[in-house]
Protein backbone atom coordinates (compact mmCIF):
# COMPACT_ATOMS: atom_id res chain seq x y z
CA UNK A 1 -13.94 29.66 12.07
CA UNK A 2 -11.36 31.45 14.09
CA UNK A 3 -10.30 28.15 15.64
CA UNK A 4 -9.42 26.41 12.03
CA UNK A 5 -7.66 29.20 11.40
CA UNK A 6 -5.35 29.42 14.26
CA UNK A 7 -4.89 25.54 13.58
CA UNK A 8 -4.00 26.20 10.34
CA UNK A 9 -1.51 29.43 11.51
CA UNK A 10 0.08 27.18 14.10
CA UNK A 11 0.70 24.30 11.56
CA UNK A 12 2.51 26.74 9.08
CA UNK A 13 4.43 27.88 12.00
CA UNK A 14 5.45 24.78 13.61
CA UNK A 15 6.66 23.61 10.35
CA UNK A 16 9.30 26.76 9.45
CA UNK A 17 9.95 26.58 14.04
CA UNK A 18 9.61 22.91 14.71
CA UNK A 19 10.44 21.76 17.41
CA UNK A 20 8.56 24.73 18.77
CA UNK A 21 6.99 24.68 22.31
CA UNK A 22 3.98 26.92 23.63
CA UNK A 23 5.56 29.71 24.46
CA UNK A 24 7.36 30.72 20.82
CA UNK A 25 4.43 29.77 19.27
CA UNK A 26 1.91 32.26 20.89
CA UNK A 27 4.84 35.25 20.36
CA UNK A 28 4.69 34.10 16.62
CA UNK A 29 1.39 34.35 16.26
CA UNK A 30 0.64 36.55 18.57
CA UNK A 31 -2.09 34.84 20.78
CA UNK A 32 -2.55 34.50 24.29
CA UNK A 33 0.01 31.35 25.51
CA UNK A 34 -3.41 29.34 26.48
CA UNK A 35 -5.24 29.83 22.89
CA UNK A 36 -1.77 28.41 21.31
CA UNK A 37 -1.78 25.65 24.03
CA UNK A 38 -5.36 24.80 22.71
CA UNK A 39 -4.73 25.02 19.08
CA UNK A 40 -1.38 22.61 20.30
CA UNK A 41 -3.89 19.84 22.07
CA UNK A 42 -6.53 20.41 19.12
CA UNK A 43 -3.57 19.79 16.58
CA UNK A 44 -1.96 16.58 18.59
CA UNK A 45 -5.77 14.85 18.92
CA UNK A 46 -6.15 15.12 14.85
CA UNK A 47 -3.11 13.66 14.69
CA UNK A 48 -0.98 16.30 12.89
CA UNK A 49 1.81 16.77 15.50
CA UNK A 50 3.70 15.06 18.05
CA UNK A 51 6.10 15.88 20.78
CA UNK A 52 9.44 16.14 19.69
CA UNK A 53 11.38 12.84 20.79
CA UNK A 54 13.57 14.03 23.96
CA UNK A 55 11.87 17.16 24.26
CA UNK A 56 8.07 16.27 25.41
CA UNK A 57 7.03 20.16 25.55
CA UNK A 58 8.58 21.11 22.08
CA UNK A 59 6.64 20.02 19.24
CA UNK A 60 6.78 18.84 15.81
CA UNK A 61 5.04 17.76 12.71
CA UNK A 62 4.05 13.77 11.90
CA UNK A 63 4.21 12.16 8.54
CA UNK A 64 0.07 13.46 7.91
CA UNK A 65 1.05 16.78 6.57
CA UNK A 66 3.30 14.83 4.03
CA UNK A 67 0.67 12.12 3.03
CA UNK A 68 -2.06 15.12 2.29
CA UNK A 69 0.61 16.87 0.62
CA UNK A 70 1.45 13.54 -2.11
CA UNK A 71 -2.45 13.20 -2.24
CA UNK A 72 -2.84 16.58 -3.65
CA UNK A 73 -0.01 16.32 -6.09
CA UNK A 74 -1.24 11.99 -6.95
CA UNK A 75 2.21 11.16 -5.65
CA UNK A 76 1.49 8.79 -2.92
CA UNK A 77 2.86 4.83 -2.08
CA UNK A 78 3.52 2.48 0.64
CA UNK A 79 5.19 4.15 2.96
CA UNK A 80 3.10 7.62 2.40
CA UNK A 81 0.32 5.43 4.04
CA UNK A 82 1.50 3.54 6.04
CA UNK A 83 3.49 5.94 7.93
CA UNK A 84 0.37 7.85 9.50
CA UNK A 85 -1.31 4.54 10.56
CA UNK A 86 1.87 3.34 12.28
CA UNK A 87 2.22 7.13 14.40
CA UNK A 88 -1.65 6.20 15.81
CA UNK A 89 -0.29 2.50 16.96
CA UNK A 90 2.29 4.33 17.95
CA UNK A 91 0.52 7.01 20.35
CA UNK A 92 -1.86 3.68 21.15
CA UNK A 93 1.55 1.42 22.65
CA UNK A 94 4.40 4.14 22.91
CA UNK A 95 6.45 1.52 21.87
CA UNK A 96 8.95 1.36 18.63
CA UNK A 97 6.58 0.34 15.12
CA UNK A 98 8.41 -0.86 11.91
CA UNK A 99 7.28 -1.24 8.51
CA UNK A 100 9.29 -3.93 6.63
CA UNK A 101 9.01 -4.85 3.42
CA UNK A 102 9.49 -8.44 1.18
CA UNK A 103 12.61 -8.50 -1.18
CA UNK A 104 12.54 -12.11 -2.28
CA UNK A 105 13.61 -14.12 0.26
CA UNK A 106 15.06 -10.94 2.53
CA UNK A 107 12.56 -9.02 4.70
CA UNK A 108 13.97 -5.51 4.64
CA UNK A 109 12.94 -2.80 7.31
CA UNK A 110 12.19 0.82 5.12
CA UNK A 111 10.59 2.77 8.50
CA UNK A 112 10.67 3.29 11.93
CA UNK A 113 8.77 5.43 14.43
CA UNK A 114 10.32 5.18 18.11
CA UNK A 115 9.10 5.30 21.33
CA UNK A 116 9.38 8.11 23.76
CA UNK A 117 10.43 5.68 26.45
CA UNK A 118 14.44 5.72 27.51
CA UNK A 119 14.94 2.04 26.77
CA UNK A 120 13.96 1.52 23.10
CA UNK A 121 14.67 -0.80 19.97
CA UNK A 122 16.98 0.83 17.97
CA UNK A 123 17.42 -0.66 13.91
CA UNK A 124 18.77 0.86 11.41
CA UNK A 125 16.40 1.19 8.16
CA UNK A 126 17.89 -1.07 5.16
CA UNK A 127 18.13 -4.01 7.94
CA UNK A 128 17.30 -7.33 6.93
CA UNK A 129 15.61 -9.42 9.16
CA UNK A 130 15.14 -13.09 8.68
CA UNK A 131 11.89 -14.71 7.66
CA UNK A 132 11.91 -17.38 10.36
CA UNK A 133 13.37 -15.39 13.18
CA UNK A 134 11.70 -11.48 13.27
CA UNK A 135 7.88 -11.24 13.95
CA UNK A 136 7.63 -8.96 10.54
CA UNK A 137 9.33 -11.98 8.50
CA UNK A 138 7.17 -14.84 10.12
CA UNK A 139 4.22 -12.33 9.53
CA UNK A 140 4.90 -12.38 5.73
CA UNK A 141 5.79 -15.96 5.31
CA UNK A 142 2.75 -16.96 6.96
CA UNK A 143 0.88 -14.79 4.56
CA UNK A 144 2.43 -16.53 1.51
CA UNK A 145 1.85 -20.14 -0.05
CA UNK A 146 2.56 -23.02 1.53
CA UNK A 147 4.64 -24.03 -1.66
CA UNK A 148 6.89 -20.69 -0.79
CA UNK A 149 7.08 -21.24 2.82
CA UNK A 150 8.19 -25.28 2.07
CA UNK A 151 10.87 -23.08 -0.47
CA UNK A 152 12.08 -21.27 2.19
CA UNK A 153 12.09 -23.99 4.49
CA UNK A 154 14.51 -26.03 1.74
CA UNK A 155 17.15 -23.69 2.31
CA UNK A 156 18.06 -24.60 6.13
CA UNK A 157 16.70 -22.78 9.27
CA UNK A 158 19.75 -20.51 11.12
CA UNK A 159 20.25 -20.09 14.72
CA UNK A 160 20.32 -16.78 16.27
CA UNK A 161 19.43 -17.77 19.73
CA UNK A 162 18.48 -20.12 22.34
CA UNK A 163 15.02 -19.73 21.35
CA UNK A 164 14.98 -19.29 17.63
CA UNK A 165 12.85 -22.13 15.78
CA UNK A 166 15.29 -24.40 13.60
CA UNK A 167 13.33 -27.18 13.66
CA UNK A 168 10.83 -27.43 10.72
CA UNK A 169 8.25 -29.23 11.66
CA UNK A 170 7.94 -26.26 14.69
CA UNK A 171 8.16 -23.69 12.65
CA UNK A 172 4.98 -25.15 9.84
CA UNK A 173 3.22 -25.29 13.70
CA UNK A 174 3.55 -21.74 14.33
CA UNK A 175 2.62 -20.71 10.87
CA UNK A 176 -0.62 -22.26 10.95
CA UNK A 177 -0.85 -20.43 14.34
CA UNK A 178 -0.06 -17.34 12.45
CA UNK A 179 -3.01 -17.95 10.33
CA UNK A 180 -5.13 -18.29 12.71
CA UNK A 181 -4.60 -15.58 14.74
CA UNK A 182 -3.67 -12.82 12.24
CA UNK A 183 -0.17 -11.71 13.47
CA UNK A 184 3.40 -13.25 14.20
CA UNK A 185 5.34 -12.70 17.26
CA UNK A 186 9.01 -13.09 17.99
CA UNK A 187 10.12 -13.32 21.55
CA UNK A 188 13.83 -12.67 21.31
CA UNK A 189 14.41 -15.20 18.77
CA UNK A 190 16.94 -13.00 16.39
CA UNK A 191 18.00 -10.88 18.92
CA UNK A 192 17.67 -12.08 22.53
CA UNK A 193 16.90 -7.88 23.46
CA UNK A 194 14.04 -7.83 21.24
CA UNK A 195 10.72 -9.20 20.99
CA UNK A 196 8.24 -8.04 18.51
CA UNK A 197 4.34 -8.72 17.41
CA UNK A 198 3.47 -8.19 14.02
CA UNK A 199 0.93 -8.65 11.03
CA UNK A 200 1.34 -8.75 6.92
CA UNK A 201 -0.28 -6.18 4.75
CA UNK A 202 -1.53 -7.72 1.56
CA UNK A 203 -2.27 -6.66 -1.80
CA UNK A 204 -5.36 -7.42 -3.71
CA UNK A 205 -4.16 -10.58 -4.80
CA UNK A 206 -3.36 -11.85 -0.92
CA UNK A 207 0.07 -11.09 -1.81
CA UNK A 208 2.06 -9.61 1.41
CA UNK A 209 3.97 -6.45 0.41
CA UNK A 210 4.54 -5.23 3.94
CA UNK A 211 4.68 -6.17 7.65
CA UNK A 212 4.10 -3.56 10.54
CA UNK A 213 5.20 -4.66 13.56
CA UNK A 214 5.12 -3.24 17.35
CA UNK A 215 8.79 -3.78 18.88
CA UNK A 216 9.47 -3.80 22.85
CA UNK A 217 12.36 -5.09 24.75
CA UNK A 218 12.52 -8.48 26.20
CA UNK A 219 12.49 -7.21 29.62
CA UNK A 220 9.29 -5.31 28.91
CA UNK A 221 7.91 -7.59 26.77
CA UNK A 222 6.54 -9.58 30.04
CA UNK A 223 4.43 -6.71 31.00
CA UNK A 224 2.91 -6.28 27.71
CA UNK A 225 -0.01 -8.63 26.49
CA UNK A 226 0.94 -9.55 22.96
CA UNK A 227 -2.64 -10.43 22.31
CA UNK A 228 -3.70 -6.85 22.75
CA UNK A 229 -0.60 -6.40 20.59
CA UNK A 230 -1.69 -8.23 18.29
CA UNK A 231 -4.65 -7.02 17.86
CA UNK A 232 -3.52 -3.49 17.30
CA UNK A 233 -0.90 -4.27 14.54
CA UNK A 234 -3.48 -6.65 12.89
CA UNK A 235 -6.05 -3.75 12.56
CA UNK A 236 -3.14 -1.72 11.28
CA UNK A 237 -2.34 -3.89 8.68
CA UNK A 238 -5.95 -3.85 7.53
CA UNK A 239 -6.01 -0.33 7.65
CA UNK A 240 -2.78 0.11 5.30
CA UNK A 241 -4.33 -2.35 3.24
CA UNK A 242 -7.77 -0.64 2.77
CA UNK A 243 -5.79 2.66 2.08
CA UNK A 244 -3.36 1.04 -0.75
CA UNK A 245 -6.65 -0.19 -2.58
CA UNK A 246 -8.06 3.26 -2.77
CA UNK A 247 -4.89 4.67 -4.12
CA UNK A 248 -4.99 6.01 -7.99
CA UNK A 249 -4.82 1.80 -10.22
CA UNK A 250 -4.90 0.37 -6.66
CA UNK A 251 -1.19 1.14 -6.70
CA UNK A 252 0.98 -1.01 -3.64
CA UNK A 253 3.81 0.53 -2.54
C-alpha cells in the first residue's frame, strides 16, 4: 500500500515540478533518493512519465494522466487516445510518431511525439501532407474505395522528388500492396530527408479517420527494418481503433 501511495505522491509532485529529476523529488517528499528512484522506474514502466526531451534524468508527465483525466469527466476523442498508444510505439522505436488526420482530399498532421535521438523529423502540426507522397496519406487512401482513390488519381499526381510515384498505374500497384500488408511506407518521396511507415485507423464503418505513422531519417532509415515497422504502427492503429469503439456512442475523433 505504501508503494501506490508514494506513486501517487510522486505523480502529484512531478506534475506542479516537472521536469523534476531524483534528487528534488525525494527532498519534496521526503524519502530516501533510492525509494523516489523506485517510485520513478515503477512510474516510467506503467507508462505515466517520460524523460524530459534533452534532459534524460529530469522527468515529466505523458499524455496518460490527461486521457484518465477526460475519461473521468466523459470528455475524451481522437487524439485523447491515440496519444498514449503512440508514446508506447514511441518508447518501442525511439523514433518521431505522427497522428494525421483526413480533411477531404488534404491529410493534415494534428500530433507529434519526438524522438530522444539528436537527428530527428521535425513537422510542424497543421502540415499537410500529400495523399500519394507521405506514408500517413498512402496509408489512408489505401484504406478508402477504389472509386475515391481513382478520384484522387483524376486530379494529377505531383512531383516532390526523384522517387515520388507520378505514374498511376504504379501508384494502384502499391495500394494493393498496402492492402495487403496493412501499412504504407514512404521512402523520401515528399521530402528526400524523410522516410516514414505507417497504417490507417478506421472507424466502424472501414472509414479511415486517422493515420499513425513512425518517421526516421533517410539516412537511418537503412538500418531500420520497415517490416518490423510496420508491424508496430499496424498494431497501433488497431489499438486506437479498438479504443475509439469503446468510447461513450462509439464516438471517432
Amino acid at each position: 500500500m505504501q508503494n501506490v501511495l508514494n506513486a501517487l505522491r510522486a505523480l502529484e509532485e512531478i506534475a506542479a515540478r516537472q521536469p523534476v529529476g531524483v534528487a528534488d523529488l525525494a527532498r519534496a517528499m521526503e524519502l530516501p533518493k533510492s525509494t523516489a528512484q523506485r517510485t520513478l522506474t515503477t512510474l516510467r514502466t506503467a507508462g505515466w512519465i517520460r524523460p524530459a526531451a534533452g534532459t534524460p534524468t529530469r522527468w515529466v508527465l505523458t499524455t496518460k494522466a490527461l486521457l484518465v483525466g477526460r475519461r473521468a469527466a466523459g470528455e475524451l476523442g481522437l487524439r485523447d487516445v491515440a496519444v498514449p498508444v503512440m508514446e508506447e510505439l514511441r518508447r518501442r522505436t525511439d523514433e518521431t510518431v505522427h497522428l494525421a488526420v483526413p480533411e477531404g482530399e488534404r491529410i493534415i498532421l494534428i500530433e507529434r511525439l519526438e524522438t530522444s535521438q539528436p537527428v530527428r523529423i521535425i513537422l510542424p502540426l497543421g502540415q499537410n501532407l500529400p495523399a500519394h507522397a507521405s506514408a500517413n496519406g498512402k496509408a489512408v487512401l489505401a484504406a478508402r474505395s477504389d472509386d475515391a482513390v481513382e478520384r484522387y488519381l483524376a486530379e494529377g499526381l505531383a512531383g516532390y522528388t526523384g522517387t515520388t510515384i507520378t505514374d498511376p498505374a504504379r501508384l494502384r500497384a502499391e495500394i494493393e500492396g498496402i492492402r495487403r500488408h496493412g501499412y504504407a511506407t514512404n521512402g523520401g518521396e515528399w521530402r528526400a530527408d524523410v522516410s516514414a511507415v505507417a497504417a490507417a485507423v478506421r472507424n466502424d464503418d472501414g472509414v479511415p479517420v486517422a493515420s499513425i505513422s513512425v518517421n526516421v531519417p533517410t539516412s537511418r532509415m537503412a538500418a531500420t527494418s520497415e517490416e518490423e515497422l510496420g508491424a508496430l504502427v499496424a498494431a497501433a492503429a488497431k489499438e486506437v481503433e479498438a479504443a475509439l469503439g469503446q468510447l461513450p456512442g462509439g464516438r471517432r475523433g
